[in-house]
Each structure stands twice: as structure tokens, then as C-alpha cells.
N, C-alpha and C. Protein backbone atom coordinates (compact mmCIF):
# COMPACT_ATOMS: atom_id res chain seq x y z
N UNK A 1 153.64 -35.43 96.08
CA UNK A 1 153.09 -36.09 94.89
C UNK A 1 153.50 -37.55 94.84
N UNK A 2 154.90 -37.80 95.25
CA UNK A 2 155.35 -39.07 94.94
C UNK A 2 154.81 -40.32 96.07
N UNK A 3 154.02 -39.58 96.99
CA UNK A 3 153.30 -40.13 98.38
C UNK A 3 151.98 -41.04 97.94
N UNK A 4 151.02 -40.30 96.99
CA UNK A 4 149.74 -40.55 95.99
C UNK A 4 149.92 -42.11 95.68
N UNK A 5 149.00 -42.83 96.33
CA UNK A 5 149.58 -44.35 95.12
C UNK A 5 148.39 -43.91 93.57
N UNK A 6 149.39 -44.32 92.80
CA UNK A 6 148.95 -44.29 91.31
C UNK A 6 148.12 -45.58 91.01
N UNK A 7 146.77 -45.42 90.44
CA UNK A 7 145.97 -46.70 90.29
C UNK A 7 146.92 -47.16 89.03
N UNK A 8 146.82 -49.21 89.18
CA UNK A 8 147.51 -49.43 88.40
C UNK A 8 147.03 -49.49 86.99
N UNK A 9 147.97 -49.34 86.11
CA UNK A 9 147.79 -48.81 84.74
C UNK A 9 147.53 -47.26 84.16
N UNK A 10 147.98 -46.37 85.17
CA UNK A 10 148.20 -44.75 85.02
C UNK A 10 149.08 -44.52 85.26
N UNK A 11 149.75 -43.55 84.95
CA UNK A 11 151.29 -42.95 85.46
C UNK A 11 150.70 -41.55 85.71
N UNK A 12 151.20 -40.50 86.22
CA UNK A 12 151.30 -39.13 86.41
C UNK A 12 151.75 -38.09 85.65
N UNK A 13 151.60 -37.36 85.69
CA UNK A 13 152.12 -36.31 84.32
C UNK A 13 152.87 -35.20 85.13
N UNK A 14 153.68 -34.31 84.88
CA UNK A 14 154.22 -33.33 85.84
C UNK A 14 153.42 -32.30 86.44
N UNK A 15 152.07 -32.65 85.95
CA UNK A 15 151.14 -31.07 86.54
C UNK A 15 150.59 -32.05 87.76
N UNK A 16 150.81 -33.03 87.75
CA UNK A 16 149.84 -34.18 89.01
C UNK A 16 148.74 -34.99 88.02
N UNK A 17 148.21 -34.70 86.99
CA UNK A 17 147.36 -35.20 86.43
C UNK A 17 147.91 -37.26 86.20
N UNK A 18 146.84 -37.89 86.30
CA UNK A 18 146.94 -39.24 85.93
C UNK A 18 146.31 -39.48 84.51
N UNK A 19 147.32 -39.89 83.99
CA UNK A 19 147.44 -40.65 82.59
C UNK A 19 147.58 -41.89 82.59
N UNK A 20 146.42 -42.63 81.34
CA UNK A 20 146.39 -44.07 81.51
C UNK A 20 147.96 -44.29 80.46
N UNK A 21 148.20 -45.52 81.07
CA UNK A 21 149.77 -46.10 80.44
C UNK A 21 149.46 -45.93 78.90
N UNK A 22 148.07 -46.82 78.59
CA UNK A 22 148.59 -46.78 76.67
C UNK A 22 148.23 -45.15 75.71
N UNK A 23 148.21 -44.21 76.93
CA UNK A 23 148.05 -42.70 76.43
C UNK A 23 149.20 -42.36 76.32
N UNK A 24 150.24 -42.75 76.42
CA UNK A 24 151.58 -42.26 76.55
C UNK A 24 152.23 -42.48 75.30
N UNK A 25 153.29 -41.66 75.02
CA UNK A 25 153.92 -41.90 73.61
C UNK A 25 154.78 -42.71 73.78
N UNK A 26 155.30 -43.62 73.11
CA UNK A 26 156.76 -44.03 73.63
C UNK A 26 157.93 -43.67 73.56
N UNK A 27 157.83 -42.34 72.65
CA UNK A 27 159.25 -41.25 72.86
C UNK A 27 159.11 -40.37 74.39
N UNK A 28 157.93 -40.57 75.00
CA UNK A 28 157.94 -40.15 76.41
C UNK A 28 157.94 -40.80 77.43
N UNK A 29 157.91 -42.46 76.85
CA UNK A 29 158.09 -43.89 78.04
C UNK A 29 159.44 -43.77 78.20
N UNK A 30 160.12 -43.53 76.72
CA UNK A 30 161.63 -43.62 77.14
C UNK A 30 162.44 -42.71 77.44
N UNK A 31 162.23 -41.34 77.02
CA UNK A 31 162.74 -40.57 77.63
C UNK A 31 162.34 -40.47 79.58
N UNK A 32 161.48 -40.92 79.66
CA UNK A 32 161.06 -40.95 81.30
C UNK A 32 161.82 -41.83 82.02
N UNK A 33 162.35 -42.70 81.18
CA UNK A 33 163.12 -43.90 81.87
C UNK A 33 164.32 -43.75 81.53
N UNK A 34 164.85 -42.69 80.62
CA UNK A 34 166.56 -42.56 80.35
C UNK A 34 166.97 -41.50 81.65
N UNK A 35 165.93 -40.42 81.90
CA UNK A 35 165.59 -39.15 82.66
C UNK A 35 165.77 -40.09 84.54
N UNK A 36 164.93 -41.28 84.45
CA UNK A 36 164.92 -41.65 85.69
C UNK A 36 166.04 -42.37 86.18
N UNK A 37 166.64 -43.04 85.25
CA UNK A 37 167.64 -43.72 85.55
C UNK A 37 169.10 -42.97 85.85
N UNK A 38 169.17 -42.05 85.13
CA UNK A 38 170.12 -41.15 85.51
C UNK A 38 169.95 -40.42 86.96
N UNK A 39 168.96 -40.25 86.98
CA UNK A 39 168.77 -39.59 88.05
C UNK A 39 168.64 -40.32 89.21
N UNK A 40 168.68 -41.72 89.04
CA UNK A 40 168.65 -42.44 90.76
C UNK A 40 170.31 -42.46 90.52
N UNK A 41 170.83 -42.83 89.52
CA UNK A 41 172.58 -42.77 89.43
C UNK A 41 172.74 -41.49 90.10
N UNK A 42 172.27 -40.70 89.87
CA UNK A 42 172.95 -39.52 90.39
C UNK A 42 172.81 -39.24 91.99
N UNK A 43 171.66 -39.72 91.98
CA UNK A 43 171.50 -39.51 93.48
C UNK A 43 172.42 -40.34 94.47
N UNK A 44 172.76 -41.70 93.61
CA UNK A 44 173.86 -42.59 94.14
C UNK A 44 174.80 -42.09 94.37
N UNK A 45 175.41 -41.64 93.22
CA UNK A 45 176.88 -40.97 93.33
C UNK A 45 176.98 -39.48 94.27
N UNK A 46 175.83 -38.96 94.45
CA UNK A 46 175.96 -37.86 95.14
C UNK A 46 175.63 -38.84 97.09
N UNK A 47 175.06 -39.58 97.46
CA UNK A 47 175.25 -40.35 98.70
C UNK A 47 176.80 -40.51 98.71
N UNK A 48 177.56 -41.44 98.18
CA UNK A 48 178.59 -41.59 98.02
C UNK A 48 179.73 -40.90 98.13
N UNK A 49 179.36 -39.59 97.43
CA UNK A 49 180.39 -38.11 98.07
C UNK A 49 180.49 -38.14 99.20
N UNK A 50 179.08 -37.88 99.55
CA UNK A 50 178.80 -37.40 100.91
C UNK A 50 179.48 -38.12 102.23
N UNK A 51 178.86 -39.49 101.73
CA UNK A 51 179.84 -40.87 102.44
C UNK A 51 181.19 -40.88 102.62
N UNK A 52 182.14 -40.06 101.13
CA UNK A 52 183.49 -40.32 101.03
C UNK A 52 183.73 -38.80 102.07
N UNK A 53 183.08 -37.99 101.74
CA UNK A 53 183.55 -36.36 102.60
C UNK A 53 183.56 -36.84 104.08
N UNK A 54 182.25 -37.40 104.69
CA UNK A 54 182.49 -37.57 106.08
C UNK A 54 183.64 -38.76 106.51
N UNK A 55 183.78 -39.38 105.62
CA UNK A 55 184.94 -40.54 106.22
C UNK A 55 186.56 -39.79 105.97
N UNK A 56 186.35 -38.77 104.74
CA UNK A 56 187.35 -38.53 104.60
C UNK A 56 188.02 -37.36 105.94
N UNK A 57 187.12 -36.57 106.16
CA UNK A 57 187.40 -35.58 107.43
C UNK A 57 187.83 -36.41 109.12
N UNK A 58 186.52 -37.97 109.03
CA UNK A 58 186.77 -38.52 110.12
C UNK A 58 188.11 -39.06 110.25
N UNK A 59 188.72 -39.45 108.73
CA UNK A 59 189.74 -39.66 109.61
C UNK A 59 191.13 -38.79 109.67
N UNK A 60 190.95 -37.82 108.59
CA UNK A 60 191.59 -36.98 108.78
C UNK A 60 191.85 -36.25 110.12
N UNK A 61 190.77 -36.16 110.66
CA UNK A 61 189.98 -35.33 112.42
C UNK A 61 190.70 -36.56 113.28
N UNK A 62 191.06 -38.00 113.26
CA UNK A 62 191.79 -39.12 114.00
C UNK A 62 192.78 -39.54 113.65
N UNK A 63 193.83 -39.01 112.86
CA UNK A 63 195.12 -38.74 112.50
C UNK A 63 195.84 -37.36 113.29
N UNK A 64 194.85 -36.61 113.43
CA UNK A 64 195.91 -36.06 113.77
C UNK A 64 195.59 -35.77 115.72
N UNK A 65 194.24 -36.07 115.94
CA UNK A 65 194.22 -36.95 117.21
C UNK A 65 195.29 -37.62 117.69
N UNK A 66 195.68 -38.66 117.14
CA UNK A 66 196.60 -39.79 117.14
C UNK A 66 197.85 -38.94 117.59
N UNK A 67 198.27 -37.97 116.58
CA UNK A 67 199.71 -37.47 116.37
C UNK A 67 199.61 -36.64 118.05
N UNK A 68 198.61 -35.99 118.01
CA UNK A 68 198.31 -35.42 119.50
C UNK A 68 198.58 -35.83 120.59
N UNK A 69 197.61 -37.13 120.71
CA UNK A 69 198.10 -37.56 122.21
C UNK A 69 199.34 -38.37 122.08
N UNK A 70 200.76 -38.70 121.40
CA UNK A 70 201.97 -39.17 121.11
C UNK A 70 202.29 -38.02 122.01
N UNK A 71 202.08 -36.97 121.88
CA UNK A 71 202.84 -35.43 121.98
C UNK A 71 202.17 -35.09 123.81
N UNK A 72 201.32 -35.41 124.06
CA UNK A 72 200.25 -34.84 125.06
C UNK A 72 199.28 -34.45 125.03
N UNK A 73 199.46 -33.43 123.89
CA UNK A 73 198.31 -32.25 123.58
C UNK A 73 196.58 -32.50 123.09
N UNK A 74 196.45 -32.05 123.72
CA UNK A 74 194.48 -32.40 123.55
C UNK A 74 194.37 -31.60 122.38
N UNK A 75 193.56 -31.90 120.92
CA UNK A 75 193.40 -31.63 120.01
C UNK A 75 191.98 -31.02 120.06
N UNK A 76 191.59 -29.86 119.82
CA UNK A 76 190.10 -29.37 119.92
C UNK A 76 189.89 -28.30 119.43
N UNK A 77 188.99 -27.37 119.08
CA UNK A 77 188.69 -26.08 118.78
C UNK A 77 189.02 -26.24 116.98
N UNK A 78 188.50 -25.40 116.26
CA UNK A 78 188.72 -25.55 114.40
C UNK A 78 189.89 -25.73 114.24
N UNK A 79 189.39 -26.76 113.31
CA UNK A 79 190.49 -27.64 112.68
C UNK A 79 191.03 -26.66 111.59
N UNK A 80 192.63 -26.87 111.25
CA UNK A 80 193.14 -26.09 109.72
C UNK A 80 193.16 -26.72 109.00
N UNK A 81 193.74 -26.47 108.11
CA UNK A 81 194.21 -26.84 106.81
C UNK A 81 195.30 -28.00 107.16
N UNK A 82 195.11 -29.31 106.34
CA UNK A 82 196.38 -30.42 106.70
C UNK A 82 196.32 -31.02 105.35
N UNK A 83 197.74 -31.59 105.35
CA UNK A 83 197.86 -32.64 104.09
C UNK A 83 198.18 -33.86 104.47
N UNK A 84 197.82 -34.85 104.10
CA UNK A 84 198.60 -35.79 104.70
C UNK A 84 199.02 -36.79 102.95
N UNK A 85 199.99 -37.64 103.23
CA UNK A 85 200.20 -37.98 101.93
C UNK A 85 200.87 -39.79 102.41
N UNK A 86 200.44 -40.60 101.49
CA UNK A 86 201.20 -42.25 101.34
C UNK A 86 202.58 -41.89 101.58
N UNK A 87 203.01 -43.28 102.29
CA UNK A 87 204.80 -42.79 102.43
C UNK A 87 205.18 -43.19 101.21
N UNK A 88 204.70 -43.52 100.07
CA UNK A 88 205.42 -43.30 98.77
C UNK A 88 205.36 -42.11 98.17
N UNK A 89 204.68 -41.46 98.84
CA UNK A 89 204.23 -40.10 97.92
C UNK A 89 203.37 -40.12 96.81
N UNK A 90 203.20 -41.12 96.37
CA UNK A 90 201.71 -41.73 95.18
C UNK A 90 201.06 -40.38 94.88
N UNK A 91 200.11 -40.55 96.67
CA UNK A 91 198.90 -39.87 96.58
C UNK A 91 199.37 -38.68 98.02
N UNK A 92 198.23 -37.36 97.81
CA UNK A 92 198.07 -36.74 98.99
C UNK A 92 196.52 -36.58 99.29
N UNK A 93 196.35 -36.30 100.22
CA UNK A 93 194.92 -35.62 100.36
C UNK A 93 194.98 -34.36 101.26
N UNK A 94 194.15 -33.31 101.11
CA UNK A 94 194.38 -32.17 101.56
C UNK A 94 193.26 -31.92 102.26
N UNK A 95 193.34 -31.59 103.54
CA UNK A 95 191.52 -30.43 103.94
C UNK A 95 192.00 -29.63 104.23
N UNK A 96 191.02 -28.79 103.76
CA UNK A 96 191.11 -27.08 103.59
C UNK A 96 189.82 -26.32 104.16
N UNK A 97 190.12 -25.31 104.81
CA UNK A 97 188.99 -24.84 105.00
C UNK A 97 189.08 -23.55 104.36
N UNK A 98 187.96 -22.65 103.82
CA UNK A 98 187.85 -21.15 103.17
C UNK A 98 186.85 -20.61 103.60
N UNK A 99 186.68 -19.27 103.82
CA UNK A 99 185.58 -18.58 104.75
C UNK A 99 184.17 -18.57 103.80
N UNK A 100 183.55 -18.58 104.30
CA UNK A 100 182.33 -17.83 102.99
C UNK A 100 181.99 -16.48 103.53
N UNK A 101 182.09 -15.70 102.16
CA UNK A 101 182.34 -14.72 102.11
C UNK A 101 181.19 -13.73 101.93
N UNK A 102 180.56 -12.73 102.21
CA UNK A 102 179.51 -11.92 101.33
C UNK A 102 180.26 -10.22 101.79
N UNK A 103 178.76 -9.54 101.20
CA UNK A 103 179.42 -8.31 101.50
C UNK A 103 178.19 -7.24 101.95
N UNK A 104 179.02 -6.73 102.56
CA UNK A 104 177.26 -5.45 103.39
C UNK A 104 177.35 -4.18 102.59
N UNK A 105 176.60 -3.22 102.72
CA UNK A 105 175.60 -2.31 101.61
C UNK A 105 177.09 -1.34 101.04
N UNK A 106 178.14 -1.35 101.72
CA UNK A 106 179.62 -0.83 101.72
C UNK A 106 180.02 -1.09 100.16
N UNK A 107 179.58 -2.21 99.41
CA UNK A 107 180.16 -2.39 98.41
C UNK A 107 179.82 -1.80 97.08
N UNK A 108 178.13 -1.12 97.68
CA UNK A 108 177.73 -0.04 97.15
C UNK A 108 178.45 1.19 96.70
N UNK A 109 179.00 1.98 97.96
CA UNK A 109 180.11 2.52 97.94
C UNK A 109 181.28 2.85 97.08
N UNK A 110 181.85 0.96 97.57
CA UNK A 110 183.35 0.86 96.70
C UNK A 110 183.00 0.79 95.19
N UNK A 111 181.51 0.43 94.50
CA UNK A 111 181.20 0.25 93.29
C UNK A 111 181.17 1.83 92.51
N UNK A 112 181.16 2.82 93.39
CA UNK A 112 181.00 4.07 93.18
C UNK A 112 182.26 4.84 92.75
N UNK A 113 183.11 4.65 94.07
CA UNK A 113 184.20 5.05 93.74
C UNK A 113 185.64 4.34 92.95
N UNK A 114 185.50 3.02 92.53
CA UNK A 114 185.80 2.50 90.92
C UNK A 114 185.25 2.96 90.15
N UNK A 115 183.97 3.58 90.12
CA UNK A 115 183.89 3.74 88.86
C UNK A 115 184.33 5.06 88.54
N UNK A 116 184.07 5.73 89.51
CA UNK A 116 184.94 7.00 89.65
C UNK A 116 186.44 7.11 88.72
N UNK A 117 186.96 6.37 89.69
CA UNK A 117 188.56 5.95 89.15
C UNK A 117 188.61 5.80 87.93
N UNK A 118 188.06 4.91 87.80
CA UNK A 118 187.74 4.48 86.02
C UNK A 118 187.86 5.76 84.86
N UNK A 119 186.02 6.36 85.47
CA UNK A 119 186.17 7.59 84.33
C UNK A 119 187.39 8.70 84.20
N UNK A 120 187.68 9.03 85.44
CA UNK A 120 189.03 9.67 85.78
C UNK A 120 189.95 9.35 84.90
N UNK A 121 190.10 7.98 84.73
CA UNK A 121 191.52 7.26 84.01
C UNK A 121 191.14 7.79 82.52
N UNK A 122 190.52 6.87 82.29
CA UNK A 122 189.66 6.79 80.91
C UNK A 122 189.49 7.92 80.30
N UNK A 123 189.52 9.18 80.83
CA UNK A 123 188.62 10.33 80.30
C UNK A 123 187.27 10.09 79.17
N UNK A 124 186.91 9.11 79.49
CA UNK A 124 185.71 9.01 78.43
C UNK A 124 185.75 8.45 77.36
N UNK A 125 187.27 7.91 76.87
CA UNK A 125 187.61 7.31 75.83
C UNK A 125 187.41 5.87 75.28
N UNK A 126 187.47 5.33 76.31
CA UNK A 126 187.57 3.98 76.23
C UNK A 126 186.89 3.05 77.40
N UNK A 127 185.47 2.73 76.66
CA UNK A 127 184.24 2.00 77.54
C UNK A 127 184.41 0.75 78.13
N UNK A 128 185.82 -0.18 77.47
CA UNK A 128 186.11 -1.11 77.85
C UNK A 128 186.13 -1.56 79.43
N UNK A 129 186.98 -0.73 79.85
CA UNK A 129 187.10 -0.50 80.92
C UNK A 129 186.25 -0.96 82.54
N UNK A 130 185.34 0.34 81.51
CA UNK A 130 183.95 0.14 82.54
C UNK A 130 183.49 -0.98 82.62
N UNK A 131 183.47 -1.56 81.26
CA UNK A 131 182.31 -2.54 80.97
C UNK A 131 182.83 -4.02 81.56
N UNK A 132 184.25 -3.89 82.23
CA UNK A 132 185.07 -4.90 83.02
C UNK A 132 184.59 -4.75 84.45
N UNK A 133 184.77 -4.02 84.80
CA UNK A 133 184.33 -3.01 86.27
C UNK A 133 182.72 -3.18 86.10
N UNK A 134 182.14 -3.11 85.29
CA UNK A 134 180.90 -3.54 85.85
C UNK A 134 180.22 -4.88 85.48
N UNK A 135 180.91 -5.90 84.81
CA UNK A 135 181.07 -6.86 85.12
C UNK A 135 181.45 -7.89 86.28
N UNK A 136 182.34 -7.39 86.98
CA UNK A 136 182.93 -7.29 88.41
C UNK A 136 181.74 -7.36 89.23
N UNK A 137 180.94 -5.94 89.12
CA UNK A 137 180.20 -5.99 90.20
C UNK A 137 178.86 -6.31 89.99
N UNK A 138 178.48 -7.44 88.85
CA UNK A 138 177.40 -7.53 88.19
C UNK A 138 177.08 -8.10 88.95
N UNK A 139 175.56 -8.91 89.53
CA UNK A 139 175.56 -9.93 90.59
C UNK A 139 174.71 -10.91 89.52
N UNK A 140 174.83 -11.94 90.36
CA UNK A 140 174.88 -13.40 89.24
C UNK A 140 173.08 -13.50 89.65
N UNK A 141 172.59 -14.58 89.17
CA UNK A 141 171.51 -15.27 88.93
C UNK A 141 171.03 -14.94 90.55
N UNK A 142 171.65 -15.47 91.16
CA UNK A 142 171.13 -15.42 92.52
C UNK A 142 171.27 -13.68 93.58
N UNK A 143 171.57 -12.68 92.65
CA UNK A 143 171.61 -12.02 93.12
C UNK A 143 172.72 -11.48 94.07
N UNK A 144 174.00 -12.34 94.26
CA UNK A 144 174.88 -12.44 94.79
C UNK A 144 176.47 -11.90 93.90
N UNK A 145 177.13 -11.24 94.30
CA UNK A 145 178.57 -10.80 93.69
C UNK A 145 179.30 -11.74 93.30
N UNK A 146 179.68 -11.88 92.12
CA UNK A 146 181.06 -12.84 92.67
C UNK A 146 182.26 -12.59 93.60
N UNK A 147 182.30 -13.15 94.06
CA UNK A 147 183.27 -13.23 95.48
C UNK A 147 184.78 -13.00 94.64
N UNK A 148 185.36 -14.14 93.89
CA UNK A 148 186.83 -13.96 92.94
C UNK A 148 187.00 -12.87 92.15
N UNK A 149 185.76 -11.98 91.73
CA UNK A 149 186.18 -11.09 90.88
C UNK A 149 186.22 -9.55 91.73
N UNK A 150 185.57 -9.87 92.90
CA UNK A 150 185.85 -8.29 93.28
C UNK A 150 187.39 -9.05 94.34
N UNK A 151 188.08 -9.73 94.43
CA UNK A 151 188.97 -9.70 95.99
C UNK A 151 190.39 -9.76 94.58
N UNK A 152 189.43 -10.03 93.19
CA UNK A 152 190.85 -9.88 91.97
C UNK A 152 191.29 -8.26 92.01
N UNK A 153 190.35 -7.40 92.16
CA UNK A 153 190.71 -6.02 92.03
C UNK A 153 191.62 -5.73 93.40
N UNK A 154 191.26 -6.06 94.63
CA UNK A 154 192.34 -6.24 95.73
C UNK A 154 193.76 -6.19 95.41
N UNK A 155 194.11 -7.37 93.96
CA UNK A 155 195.28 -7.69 94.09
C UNK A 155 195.94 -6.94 93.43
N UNK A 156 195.30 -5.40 92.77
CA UNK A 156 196.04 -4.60 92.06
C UNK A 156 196.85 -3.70 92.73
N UNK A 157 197.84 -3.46 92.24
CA UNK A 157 198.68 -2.77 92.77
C UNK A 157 198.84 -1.43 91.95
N UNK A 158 197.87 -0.44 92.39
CA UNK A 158 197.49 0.93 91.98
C UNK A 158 197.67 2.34 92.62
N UNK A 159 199.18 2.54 92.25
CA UNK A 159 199.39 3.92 93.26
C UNK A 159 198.18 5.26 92.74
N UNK A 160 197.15 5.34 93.44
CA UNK A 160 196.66 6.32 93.74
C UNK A 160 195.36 6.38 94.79
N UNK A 161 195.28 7.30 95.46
CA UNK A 161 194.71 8.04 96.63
C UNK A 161 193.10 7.35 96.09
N UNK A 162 192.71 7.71 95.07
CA UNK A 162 191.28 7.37 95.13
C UNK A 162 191.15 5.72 94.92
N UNK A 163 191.67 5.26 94.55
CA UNK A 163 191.81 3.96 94.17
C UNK A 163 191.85 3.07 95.31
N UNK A 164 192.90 3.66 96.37
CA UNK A 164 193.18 3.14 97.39
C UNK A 164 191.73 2.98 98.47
N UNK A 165 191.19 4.35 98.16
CA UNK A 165 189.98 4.17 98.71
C UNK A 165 189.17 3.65 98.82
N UNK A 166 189.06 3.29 97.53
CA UNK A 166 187.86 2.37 96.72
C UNK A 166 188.20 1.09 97.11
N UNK A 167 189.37 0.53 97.44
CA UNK A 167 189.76 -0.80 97.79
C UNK A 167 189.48 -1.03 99.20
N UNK A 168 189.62 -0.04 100.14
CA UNK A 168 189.34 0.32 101.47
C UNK A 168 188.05 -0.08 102.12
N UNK A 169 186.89 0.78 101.04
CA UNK A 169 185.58 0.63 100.92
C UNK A 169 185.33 -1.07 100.39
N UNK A 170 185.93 -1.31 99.87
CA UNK A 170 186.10 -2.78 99.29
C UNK A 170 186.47 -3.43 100.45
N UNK A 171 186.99 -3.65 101.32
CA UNK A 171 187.60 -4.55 102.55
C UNK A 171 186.58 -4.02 103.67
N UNK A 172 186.27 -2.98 103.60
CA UNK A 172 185.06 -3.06 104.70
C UNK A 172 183.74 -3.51 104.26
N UNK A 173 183.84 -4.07 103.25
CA UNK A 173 182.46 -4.34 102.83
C UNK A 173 182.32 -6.01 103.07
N UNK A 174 183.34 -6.62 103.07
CA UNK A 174 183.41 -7.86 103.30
C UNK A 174 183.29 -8.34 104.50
N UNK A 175 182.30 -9.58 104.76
CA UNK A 175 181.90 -9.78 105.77
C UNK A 175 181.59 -11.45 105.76
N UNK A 176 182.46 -11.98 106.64
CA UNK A 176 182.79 -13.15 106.76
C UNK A 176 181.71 -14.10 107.64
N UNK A 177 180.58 -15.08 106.89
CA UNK A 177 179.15 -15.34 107.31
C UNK A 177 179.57 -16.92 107.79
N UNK A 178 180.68 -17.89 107.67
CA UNK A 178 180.84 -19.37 107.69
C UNK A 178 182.10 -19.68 107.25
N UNK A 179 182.23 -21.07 107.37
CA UNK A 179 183.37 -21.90 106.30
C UNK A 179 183.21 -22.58 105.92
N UNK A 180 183.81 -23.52 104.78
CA UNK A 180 183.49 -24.20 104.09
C UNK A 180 184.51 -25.25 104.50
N UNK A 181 184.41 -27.02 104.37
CA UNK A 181 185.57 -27.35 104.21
C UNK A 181 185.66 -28.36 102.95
N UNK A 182 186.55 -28.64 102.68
CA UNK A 182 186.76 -29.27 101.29
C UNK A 182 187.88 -30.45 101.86
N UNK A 183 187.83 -31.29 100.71
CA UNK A 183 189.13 -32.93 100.48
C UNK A 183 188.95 -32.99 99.31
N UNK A 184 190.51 -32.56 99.12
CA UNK A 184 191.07 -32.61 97.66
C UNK A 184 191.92 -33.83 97.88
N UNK A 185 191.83 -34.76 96.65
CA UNK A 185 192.99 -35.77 96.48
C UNK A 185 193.76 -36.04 95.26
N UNK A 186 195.19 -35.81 95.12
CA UNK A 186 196.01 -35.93 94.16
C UNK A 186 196.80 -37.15 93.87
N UNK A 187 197.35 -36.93 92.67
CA UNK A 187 198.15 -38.61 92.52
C UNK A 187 199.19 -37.53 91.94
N UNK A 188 200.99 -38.51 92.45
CA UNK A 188 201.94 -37.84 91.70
C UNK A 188 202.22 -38.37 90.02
N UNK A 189 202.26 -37.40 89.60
CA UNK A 189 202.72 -37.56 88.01
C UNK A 189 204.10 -37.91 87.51
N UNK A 190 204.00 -39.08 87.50
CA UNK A 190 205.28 -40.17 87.24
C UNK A 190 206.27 -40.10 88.52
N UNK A 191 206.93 -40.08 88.05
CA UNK A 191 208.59 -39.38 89.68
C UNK A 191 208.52 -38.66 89.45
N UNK A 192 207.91 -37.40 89.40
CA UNK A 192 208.42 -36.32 88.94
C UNK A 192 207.80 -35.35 90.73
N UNK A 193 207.81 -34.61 90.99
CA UNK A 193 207.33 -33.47 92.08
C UNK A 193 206.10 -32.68 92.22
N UNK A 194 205.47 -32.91 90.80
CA UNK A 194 204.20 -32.57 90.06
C UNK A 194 202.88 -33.38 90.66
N UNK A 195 202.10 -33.36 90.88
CA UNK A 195 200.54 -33.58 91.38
C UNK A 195 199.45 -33.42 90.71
N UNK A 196 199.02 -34.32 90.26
CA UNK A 196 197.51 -33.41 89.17
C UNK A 196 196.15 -34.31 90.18
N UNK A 197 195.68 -33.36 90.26
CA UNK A 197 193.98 -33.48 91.29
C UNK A 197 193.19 -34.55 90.40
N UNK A 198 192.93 -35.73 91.54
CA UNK A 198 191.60 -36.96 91.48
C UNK A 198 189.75 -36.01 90.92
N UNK A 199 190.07 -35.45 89.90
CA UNK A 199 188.52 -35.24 89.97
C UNK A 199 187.53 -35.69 90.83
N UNK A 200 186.73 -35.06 91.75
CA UNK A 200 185.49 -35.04 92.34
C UNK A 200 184.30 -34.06 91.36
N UNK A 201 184.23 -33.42 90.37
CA UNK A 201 183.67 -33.04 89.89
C UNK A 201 183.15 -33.48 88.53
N UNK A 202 181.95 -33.42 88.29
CA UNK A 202 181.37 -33.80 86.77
C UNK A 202 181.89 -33.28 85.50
N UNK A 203 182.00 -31.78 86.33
CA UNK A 203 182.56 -31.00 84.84
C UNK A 203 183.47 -31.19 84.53
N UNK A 204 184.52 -32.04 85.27
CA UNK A 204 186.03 -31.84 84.84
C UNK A 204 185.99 -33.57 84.64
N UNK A 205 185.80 -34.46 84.70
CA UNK A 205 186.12 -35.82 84.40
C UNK A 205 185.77 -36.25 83.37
């Protein structure tokens, strides 16, 4: 659509239709132009990530190159997890890598025998329960599990036989598709030993 040259003195409407300019309201000239302007900002600031992620890995990926050949050692094959930090200690920056995670038809299964467990516990009394547990295994918008809320039931520590099972069925269901990598950067909080994270995110700044 945005390919189309627009004859001058029409603008476009979102269905594709051309509208002459003085058909337009001007609570919709300006909302089109508060709407557009944000949105080339955004597209800025999202280049700019992108810009800061690859410079930040490159040189993270030639630091420790560096430290390598000091030593001998040829540096190659996936990279881990490193921190590196100012020799004042100011700031650190971290890359991390985390698997991405999904899960195969198994979790079907383990969804079965929690709930099992559940009613077992429960004897029928108390729906709460469930209604946690199947929250857990609700799948989101996209159709997908949350990943943190079923590997939270993992971390229970539940002496019994069926339970154990169900967690079992839970670890075979997981199935490791990629990785992700991330650069986190912190500043220290006064002298103190404490670190609070440089926001990279919208929601949190």
C-alpha cells in the first residue's frame, strides 16, 4: 500500500481507499500525526537496540578473544554466559544465554496426572487448587504454555509417588527448540555491593 503514489491532495484511509485532504476531520489529521510520529520514534529506538545488541555481543565475542589468544587458546564453538564489569565496578554488563523452551504432546499427560494429584489431595473440597493447576496449564493467546509456570511446579518438593510422576511426565515433555541471547547492564548502587539493572525495556522505565 505504502508503494501506491497518492495523487496530491488525497491521503489514504486504512481500507486503501483515497480521501481528498479537506474530507478529513482534524481530530483525525492529528491524531494521524501524533500516531505517526511515535511510531517513526519507535522504530528509531527499536534500530538502535538492535545496533546496541550487536555491538554489545561484538565486543563482548572480542574480549574474550583477546583474553584467549594471551593464554593460546582458540576461542570457538557457543559462547556462555560472561560478565564483564569497569575496573571501578560502576557498571557490569552480562550475556546470557537461555534455551527456548516448548513442549511435545507429553504435557498432555503430565496435565492429567496433576490433576489427578490434585483431586486426590483435595478430596473435592477445595476448587482453588485446581483452578491454579489449570491456570498453569492454560495456554496463552498464542496458543503456547507458559514456560515459568509449569518448570514453577518442578520446583516443588512433593513426597509422593504420583506426583513424582506427573513431574517426570513434565520433564519429558520438554523439548529444547533454540537459544536466546540477552545484554543486561547494571550500575552499582552507591558503594554499596548492590546492582540495580539499566532498563532496556518500555514497561519498566
Amino acid at each position: 500500500m505504502s508503494d501506491i503514489k497518492i495523487p496530491e491532495g488525497f491521503v489514504r484511509n486504512a481500507v486503501g481507499h483515497l480521501v481528498p485532504v479537506d474530507q478529513v476531520r482534524e481530530q483525525d489529521k492529528l491524531r494521524d500525526q501524533v500516531a505517526r510520529e511515535l511510531a517513526e520514534a519507535a522504530k528509531a529506538l527499536n534500530l538502535a537496540l538492535k545496533n546496541f545488541k550487536q555491538k554489545s555481543l561484538a565486543d563482548v565475542a572480542d574480549l574474550i578473544s583477546i583474553a584467549g589468544e594471551r593464554y593460546g587458546v582458540q576461542m570457538g564453538g557457543k559462547k556462555g554466559n560472561v560478565t564483564i564489569a569497569t575496573y571501578d565496578g560502576q557498571f557490569k554488563v552480562q550475556r546470557s544465554y537461555a534455551d527456548r523452551l516448548t513442549f511435545t504432546e507429553e504435557m498432555e499427560v503430565a496435565k492429567v496426572l496433576v490433576y489427578d494429584c490434585i483431586r486426590a489431595w483435595s478430596k473435592g473440597a477445595d476448587g482453588h487448587l485446581l483452578a491454579i493447576v489449570d491456570r498453569t496449564f492454560s495456554p496463552n493467546r498464542n496458543g503456547q504454555i507458559k514456560t515459568s509456570d509449569v518448570l514453577d511446579l518442578l520446583r516443588l518438593e512433593i513426597n509422593d509417588d504420583n506426583w513424582k510422576a506427573a513431574m517426570q511426565a513434565v520433564k519429558d515433555s520438554i523439548l529444547v527448540t533454540g537459544s536466546a541471547v540477552y545484554i543486561r547492564v547494571y550500575e552499582r548502587i552507591g558503594d554499596s555491593d548492590n546492582y540495580k539493572a539499566i532498563p532496556l525495556d518500555l514497561a519498566v522505565v
